[in-house]
C-alpha atoms as a PDB file:
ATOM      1  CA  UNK A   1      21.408   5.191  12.824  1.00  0.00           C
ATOM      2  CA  UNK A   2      17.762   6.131  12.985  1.00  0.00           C
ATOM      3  CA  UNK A   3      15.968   6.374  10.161  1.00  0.00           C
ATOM      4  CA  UNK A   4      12.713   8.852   9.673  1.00  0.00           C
ATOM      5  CA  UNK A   5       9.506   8.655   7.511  1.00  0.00           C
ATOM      6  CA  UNK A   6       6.730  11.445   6.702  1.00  0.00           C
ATOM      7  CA  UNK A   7       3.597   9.969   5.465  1.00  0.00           C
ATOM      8  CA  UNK A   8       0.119  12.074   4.401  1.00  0.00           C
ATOM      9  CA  UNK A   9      -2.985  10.149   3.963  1.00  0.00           C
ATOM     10  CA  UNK A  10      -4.918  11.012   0.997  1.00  0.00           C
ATOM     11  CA  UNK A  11      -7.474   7.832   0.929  1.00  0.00           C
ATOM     12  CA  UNK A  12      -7.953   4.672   0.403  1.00  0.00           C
ATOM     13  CA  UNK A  13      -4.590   3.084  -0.758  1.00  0.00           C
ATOM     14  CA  UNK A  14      -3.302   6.412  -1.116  1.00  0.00           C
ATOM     15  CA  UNK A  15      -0.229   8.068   0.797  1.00  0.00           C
ATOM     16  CA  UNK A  16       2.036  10.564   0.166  1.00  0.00           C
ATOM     17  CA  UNK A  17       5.338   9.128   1.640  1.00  0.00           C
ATOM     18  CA  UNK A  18       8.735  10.893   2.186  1.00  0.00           C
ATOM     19  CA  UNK A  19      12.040   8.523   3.183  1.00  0.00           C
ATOM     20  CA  UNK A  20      15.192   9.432   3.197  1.00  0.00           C
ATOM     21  CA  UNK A  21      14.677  12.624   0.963  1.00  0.00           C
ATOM     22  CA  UNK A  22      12.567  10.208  -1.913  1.00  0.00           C
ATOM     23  CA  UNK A  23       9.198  11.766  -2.224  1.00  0.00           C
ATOM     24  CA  UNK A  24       6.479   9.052  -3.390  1.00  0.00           C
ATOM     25  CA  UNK A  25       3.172   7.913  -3.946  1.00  0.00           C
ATOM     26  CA  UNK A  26       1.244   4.695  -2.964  1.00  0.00           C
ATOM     27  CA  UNK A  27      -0.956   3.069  -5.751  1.00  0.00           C
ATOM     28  CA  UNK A  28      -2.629   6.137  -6.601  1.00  0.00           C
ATOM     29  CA  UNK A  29      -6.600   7.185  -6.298  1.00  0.00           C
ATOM     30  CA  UNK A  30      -7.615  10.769  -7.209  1.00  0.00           C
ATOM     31  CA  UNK A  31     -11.401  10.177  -8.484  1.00  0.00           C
ATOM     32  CA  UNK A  32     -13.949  12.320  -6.493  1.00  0.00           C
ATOM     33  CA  UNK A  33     -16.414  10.039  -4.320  1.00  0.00           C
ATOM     34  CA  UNK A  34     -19.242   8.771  -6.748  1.00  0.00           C
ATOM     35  CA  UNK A  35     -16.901   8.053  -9.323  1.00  0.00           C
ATOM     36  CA  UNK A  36     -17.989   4.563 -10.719  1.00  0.00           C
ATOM     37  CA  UNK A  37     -15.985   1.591 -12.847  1.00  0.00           C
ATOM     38  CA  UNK A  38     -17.887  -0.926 -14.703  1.00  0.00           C
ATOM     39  CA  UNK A  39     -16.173  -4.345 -15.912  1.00  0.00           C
ATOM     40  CA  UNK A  40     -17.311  -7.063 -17.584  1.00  0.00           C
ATOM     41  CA  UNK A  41     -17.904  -9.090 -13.775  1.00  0.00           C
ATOM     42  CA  UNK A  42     -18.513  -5.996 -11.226  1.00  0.00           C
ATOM     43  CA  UNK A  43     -18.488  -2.483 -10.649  1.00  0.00           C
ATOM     44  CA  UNK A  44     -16.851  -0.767  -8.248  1.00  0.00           C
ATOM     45  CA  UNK A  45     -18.211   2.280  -6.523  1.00  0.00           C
ATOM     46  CA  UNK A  46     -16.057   5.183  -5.155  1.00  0.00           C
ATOM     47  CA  UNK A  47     -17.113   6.725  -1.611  1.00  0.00           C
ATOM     48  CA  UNK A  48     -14.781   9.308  -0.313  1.00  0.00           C
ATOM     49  CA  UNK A  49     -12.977  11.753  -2.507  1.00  0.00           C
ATOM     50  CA  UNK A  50      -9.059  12.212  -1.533  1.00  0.00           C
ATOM     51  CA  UNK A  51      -7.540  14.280   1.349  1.00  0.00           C
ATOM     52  CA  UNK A  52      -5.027  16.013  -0.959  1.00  0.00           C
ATOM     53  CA  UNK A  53      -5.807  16.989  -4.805  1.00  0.00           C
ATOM     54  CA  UNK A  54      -3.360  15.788  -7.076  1.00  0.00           C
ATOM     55  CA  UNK A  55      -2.643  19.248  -8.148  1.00  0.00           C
ATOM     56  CA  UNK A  56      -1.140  19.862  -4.360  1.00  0.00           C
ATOM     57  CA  UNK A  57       0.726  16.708  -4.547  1.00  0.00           C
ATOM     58  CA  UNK A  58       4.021  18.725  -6.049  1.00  0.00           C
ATOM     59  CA  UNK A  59       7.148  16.581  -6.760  1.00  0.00           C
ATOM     60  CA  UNK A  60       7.208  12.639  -7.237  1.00  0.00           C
ATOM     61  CA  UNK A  61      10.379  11.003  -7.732  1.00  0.00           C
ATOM     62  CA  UNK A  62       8.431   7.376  -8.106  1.00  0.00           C
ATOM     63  CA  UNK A  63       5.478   5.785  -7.680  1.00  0.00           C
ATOM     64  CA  UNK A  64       4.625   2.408  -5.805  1.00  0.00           C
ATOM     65  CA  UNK A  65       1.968   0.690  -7.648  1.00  0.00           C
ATOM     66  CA  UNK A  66       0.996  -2.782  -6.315  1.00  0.00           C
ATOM     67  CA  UNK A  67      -0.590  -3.667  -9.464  1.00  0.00           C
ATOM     68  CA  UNK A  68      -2.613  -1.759 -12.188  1.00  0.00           C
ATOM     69  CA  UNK A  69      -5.619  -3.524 -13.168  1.00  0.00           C
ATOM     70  CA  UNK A  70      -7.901  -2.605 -10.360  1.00  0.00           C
ATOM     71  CA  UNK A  71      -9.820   0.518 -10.225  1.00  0.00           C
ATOM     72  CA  UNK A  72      -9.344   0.604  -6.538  1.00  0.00           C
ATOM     73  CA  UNK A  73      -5.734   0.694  -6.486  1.00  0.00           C
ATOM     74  CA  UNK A  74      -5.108   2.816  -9.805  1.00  0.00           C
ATOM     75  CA  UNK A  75      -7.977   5.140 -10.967  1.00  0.00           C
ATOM     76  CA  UNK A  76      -8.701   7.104 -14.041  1.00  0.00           C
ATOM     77  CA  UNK A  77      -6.916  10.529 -12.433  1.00  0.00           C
ATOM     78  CA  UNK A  78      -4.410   8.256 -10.865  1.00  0.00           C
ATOM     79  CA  UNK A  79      -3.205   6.980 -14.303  1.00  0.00           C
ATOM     80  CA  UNK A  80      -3.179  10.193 -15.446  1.00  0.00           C
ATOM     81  CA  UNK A  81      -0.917  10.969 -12.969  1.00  0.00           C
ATOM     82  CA  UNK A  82       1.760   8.165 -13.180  1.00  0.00           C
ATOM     83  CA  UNK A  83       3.402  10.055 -16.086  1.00  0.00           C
ATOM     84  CA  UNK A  84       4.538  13.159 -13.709  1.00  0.00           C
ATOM     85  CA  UNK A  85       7.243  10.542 -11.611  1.00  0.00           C
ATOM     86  CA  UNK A  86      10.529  10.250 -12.362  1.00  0.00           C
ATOM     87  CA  UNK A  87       9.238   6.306 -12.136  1.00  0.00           C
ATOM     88  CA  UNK A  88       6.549   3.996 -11.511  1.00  0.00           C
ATOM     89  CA  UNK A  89       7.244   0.774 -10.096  1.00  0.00           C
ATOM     90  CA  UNK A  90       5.040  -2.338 -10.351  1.00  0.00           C
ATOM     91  CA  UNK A  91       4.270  -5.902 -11.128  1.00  0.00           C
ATOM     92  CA  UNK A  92       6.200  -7.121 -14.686  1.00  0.00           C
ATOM     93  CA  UNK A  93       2.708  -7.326 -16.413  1.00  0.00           C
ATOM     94  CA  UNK A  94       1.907  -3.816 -15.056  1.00  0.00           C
ATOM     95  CA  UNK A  95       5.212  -2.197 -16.060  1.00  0.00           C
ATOM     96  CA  UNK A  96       4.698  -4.620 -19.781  1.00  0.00           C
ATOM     97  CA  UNK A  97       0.887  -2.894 -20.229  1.00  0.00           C
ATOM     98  CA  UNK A  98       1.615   0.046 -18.797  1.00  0.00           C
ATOM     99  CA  UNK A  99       4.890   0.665 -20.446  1.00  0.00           C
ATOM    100  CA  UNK A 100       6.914   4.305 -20.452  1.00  0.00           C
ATOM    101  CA  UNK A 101       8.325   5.295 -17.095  1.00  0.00           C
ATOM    102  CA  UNK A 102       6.900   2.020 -15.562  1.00  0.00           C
ATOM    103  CA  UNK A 103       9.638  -0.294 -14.366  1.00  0.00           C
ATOM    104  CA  UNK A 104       8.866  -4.089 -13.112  1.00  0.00           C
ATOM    105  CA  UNK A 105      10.233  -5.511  -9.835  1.00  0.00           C
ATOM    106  CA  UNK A 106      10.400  -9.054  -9.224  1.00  0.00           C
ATOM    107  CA  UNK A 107      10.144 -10.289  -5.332  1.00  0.00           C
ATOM    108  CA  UNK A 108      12.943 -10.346  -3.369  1.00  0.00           C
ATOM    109  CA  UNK A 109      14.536  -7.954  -6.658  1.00  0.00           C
ATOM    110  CA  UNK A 110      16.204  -4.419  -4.633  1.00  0.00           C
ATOM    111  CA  UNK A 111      16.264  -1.264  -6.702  1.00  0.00           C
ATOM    112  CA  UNK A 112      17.510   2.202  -5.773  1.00  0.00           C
ATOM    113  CA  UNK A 113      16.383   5.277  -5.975  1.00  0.00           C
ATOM    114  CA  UNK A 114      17.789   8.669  -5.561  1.00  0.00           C
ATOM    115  CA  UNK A 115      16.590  11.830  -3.757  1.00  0.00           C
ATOM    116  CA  UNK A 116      17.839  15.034  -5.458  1.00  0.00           C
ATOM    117  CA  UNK A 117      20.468  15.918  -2.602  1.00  0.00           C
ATOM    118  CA  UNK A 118      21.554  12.328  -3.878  1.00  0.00           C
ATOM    119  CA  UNK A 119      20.528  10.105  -0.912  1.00  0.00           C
ATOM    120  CA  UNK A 120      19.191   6.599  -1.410  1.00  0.00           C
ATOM    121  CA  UNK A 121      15.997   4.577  -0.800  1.00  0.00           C
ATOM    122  CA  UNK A 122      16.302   1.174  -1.931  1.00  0.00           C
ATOM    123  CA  UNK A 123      12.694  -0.969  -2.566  1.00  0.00           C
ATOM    124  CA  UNK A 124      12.755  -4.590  -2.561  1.00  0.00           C
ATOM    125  CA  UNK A 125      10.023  -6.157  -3.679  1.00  0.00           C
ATOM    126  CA  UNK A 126       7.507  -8.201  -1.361  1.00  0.00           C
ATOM    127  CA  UNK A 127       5.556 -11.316  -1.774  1.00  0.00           C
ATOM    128  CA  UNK A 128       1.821 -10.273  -2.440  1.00  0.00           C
ATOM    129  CA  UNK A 129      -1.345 -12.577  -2.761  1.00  0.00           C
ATOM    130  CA  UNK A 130      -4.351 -10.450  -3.781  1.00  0.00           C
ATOM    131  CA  UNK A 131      -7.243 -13.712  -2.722  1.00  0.00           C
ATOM    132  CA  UNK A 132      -7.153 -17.214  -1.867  1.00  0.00           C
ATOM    133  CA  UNK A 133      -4.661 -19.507  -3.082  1.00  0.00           C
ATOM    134  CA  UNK A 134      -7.074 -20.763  -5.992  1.00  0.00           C
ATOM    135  CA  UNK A 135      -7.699 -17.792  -7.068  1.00  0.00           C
ATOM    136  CA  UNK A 136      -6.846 -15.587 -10.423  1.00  0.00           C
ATOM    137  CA  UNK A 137      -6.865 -11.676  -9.373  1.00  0.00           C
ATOM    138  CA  UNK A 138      -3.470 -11.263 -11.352  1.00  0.00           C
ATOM    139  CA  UNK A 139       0.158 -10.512 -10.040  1.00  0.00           C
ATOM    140  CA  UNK A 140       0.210  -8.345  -6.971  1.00  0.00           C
ATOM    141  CA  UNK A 141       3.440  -6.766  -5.275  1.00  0.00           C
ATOM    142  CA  UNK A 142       3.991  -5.484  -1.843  1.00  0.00           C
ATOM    143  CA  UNK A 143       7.184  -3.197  -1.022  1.00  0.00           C
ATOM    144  CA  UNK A 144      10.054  -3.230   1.841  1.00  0.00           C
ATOM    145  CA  UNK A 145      11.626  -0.088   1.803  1.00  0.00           C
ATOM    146  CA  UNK A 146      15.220   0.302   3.689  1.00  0.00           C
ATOM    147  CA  UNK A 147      18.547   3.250   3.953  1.00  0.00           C
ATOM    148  CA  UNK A 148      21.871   1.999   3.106  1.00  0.00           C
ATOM    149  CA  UNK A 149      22.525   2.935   6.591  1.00  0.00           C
ATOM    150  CA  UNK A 150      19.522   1.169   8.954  1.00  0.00           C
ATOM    151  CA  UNK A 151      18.603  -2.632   9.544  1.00  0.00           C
ATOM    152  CA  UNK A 152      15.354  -1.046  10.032  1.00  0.00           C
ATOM    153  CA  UNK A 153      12.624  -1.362   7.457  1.00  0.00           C
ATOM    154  CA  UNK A 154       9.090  -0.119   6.256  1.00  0.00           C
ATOM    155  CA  UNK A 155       6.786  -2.619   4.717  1.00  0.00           C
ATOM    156  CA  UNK A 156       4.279  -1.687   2.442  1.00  0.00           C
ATOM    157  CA  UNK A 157       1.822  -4.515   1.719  1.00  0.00           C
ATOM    158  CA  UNK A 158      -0.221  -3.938  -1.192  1.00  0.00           C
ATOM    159  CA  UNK A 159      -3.272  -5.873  -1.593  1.00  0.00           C
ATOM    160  CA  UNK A 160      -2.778  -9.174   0.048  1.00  0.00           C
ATOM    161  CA  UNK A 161      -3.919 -11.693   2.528  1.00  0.00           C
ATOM    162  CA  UNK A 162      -2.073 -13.565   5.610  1.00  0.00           C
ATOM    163  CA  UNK A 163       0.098 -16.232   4.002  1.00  0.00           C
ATOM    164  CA  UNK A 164       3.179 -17.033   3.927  1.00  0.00           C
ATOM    165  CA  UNK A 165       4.909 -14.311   2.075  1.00  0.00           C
ATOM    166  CA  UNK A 166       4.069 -12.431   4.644  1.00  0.00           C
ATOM    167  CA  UNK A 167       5.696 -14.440   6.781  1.00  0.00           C
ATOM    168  CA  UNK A 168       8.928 -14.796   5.251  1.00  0.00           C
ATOM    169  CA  UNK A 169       8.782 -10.828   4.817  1.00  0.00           C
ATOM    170  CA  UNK A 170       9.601 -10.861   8.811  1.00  0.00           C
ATOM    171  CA  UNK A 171      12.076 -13.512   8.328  1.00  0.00           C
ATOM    172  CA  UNK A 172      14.093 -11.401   5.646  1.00  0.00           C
ATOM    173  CA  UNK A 173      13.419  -7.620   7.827  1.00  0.00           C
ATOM    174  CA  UNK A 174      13.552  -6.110  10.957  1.00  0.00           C
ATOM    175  CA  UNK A 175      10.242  -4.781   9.955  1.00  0.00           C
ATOM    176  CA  UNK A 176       9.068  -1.386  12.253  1.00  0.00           C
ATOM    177  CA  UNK A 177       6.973   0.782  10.140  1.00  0.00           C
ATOM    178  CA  UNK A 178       4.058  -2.146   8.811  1.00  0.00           C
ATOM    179  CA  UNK A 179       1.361  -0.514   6.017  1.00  0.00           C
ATOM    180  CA  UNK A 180      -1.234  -2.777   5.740  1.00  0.00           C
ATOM    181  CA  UNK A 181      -3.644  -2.419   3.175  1.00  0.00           C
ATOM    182  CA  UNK A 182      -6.845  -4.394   4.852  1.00  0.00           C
ATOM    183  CA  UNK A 183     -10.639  -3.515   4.952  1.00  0.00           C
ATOM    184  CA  UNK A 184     -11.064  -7.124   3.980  1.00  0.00           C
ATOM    185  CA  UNK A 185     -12.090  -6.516   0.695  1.00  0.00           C
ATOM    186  CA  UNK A 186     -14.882  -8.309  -1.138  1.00  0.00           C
ATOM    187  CA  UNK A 187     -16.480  -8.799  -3.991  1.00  0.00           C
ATOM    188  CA  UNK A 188     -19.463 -11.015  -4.355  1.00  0.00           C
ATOM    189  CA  UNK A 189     -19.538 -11.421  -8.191  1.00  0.00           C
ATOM    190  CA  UNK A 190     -16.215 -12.840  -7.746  1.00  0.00           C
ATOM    191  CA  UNK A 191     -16.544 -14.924  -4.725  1.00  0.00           C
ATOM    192  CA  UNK A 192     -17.318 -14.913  -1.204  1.00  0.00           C
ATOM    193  CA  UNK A 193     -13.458 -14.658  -0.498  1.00  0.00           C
ATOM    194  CA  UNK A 194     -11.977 -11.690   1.148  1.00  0.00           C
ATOM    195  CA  UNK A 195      -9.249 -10.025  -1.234  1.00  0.00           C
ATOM    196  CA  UNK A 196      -7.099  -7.957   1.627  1.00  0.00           C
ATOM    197  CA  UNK A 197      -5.978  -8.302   5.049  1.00  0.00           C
ATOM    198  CA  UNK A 198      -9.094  -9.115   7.564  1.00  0.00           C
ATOM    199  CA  UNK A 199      -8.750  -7.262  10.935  1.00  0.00           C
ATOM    200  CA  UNK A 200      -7.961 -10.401  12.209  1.00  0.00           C
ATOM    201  CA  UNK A 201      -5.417 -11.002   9.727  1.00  0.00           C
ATOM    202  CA  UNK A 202      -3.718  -7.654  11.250  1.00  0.00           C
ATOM    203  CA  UNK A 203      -3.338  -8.817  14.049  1.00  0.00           C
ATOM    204  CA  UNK A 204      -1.840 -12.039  12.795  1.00  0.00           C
ATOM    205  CA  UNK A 205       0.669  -9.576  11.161  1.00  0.00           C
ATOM    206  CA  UNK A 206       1.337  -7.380  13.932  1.00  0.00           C
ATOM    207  CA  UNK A 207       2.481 -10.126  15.699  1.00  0.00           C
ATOM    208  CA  UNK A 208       5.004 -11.162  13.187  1.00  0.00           C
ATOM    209  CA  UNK A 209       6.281  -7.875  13.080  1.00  0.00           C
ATOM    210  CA  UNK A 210       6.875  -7.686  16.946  1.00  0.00           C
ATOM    211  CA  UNK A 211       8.272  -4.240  16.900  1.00  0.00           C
ATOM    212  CA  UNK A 212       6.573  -2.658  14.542  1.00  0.00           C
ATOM    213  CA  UNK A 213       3.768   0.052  14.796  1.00  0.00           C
ATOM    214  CA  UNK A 214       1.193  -0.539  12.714  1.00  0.00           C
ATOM    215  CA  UNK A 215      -0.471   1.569   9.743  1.00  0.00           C
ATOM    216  CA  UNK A 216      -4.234   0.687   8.248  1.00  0.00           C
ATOM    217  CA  UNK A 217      -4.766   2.144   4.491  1.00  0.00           C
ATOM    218  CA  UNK A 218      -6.850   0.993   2.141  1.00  0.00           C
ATOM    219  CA  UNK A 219      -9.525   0.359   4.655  1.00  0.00           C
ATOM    220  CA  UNK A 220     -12.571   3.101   3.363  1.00  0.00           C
ATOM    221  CA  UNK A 221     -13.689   4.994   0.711  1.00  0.00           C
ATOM    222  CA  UNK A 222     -14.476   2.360  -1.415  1.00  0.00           C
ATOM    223  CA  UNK A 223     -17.985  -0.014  -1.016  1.00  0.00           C
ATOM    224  CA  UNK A 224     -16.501  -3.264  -1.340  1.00  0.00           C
ATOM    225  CA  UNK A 225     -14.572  -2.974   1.827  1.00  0.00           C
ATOM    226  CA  UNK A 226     -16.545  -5.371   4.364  1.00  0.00           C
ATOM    227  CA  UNK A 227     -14.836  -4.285   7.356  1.00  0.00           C
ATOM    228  CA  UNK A 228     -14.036  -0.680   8.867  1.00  0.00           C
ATOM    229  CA  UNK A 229     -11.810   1.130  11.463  1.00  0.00           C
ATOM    230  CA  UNK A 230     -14.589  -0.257  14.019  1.00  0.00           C
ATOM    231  CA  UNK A 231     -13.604  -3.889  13.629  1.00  0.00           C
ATOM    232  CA  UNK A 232     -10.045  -3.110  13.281  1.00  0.00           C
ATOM    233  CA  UNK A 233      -9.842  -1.461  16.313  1.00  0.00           C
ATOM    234  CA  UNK A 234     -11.693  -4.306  18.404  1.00  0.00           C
ATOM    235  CA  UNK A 235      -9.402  -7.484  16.797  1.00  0.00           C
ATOM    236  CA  UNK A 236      -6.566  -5.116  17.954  1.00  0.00           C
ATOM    237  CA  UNK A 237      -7.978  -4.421  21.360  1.00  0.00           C
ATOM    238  CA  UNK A 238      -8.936  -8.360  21.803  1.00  0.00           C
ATOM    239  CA  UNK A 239      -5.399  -9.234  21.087  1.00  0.00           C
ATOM    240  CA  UNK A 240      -4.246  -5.794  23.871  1.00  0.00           C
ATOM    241  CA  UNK A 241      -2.153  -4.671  21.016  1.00  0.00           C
ATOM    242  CA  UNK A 242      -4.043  -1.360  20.505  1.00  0.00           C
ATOM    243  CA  UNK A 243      -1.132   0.830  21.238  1.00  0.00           C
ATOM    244  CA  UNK A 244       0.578  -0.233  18.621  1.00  0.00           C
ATOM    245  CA  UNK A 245      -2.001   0.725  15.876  1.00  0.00           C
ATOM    246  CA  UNK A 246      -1.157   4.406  14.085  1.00  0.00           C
ATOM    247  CA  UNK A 247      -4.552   5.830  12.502  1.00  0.00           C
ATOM    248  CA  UNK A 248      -3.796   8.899  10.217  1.00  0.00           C
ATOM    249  CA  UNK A 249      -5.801  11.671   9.723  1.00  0.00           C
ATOM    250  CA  UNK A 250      -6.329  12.477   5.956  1.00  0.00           C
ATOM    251  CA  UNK A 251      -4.691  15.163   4.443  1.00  0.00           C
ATOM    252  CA  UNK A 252      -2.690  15.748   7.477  1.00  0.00           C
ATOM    253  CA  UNK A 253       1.157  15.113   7.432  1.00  0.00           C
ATOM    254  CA  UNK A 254       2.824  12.648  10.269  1.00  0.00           C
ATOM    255  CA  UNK A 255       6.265  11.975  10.928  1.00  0.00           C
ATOM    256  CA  UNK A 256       7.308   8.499  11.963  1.00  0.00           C
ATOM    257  CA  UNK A 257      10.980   8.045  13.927  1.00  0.00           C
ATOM    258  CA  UNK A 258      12.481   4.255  14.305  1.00  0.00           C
END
């Protein structure tokens, strides 16, 4: 049975998603562009305010949230917001320090939730590795999100590089919606290291996901990303897999059959 999937961009690792009835949100970012966040190491500097205010946003039966402790991927408003779902799903020490509606899921763990007319999404969690393999940027979680009804699935990446829990997310799932969070993030008072897919790391995922379209978030609105729809669009070209890219306009709705 085919299986359908309306997404809304609102910015960087921000969608509005709607699948199988289960209206929810992607680590959510609501700040207007300028907004700043200062840490101990770095600060991180907003550029584009969202598509979609989070006043328009209306129902949210959960939230995705790859992990909590960057700014990028969980903002002032956004926290504000993650007590309006029904749930918020994220990393164990996100759901531990965040605490109230938050619930932690494990890789490879499958929950369910419910849409009102009582249909069913379940979300397993996915394998995430927010750096290198040295590196110490806390526990990260991607999402693979299936119908009781379809061996089709939608992976959601979170912030994470190629490696091989990406891999063995194509092993496990007949993967045909991909969300890749890339922009190769960076930053320098960290380490040289890039933080998020690469283009060319796309395209190493694309082709693990042979029949899968592809989806770019998290790739603007934020100054630490060192790479842009430009260089996406050329490692995609170079490897004559443009077709299967899917850029979203912000704020605007788009429906997704598979």
């Amino acid at each position: 049975m085919n299986a359908s999937l309306k997404m809304t961009y609102i910015g960087g690792p921000t969608a509005l998603i709607e699948m199988n009835g289960v209206r929810f949100l992607t680590d959510p970012t609501f700040d207007s562009a300028g907004s700043e966040y200062k840490t101990n190491l770095y600060t991180l500097r907003k550029t584009k305010s969202p598509a979609v205010g989070r006043d328009s946003i209306g129902r949210i039966d959960a939230v995705l949230l790859s992990h909590d402790h960057h700014f990028d991927n969980l903002d002032r408003s956004g926290r504000e917001m993650l007590t309006l779902a029904e749930q918020v799903i994220t990393t164990n020490a996100g759901a531990e320090r965040l605490g109230g509606n938050a619930r932690a899921l494990l890789p490879w763990q499958q929950i369910e939730l419910k849409s009102h007319d009582g249909n069913v999404l379940r979300v397993t969690g996915a394998p995430a590795r927010h750096g290198p393999p040295n590196g110490d940027r806390g526990p990260v979680l991607g999402f693979v999100l299936t119908t009781p009804d379809s061996t089709d699935a939608v992976y959601v990446s979170g912030d994470t590089v190629y490696y091989e829990g990406v891999a063995e997310v194509a092993r496990r799932f007949n993967i045909k919606l991909a969300i890749l969070f890339m922009g190769a993030a960076r930053v320098p008072e960290v380490g040289p290291d890039h933080l998020t897919f690469t283009a060319d790391e796309g395209v190493d995922a694309a082709s693990l996901f042979p029949n899968a379209r592809i989806i770019p978030l998290h790739f603007e609105g934020w100054r630490h990303f060192s790479e842009s729809r430009e260089e996406i669009d050329k490692a995609f070209s170079a490897a004559s897999i443009e077709k299967r890219l899917e850029w979203l306009m912000p704020g605007e709705p788009k429906q997704f059959e598979f």
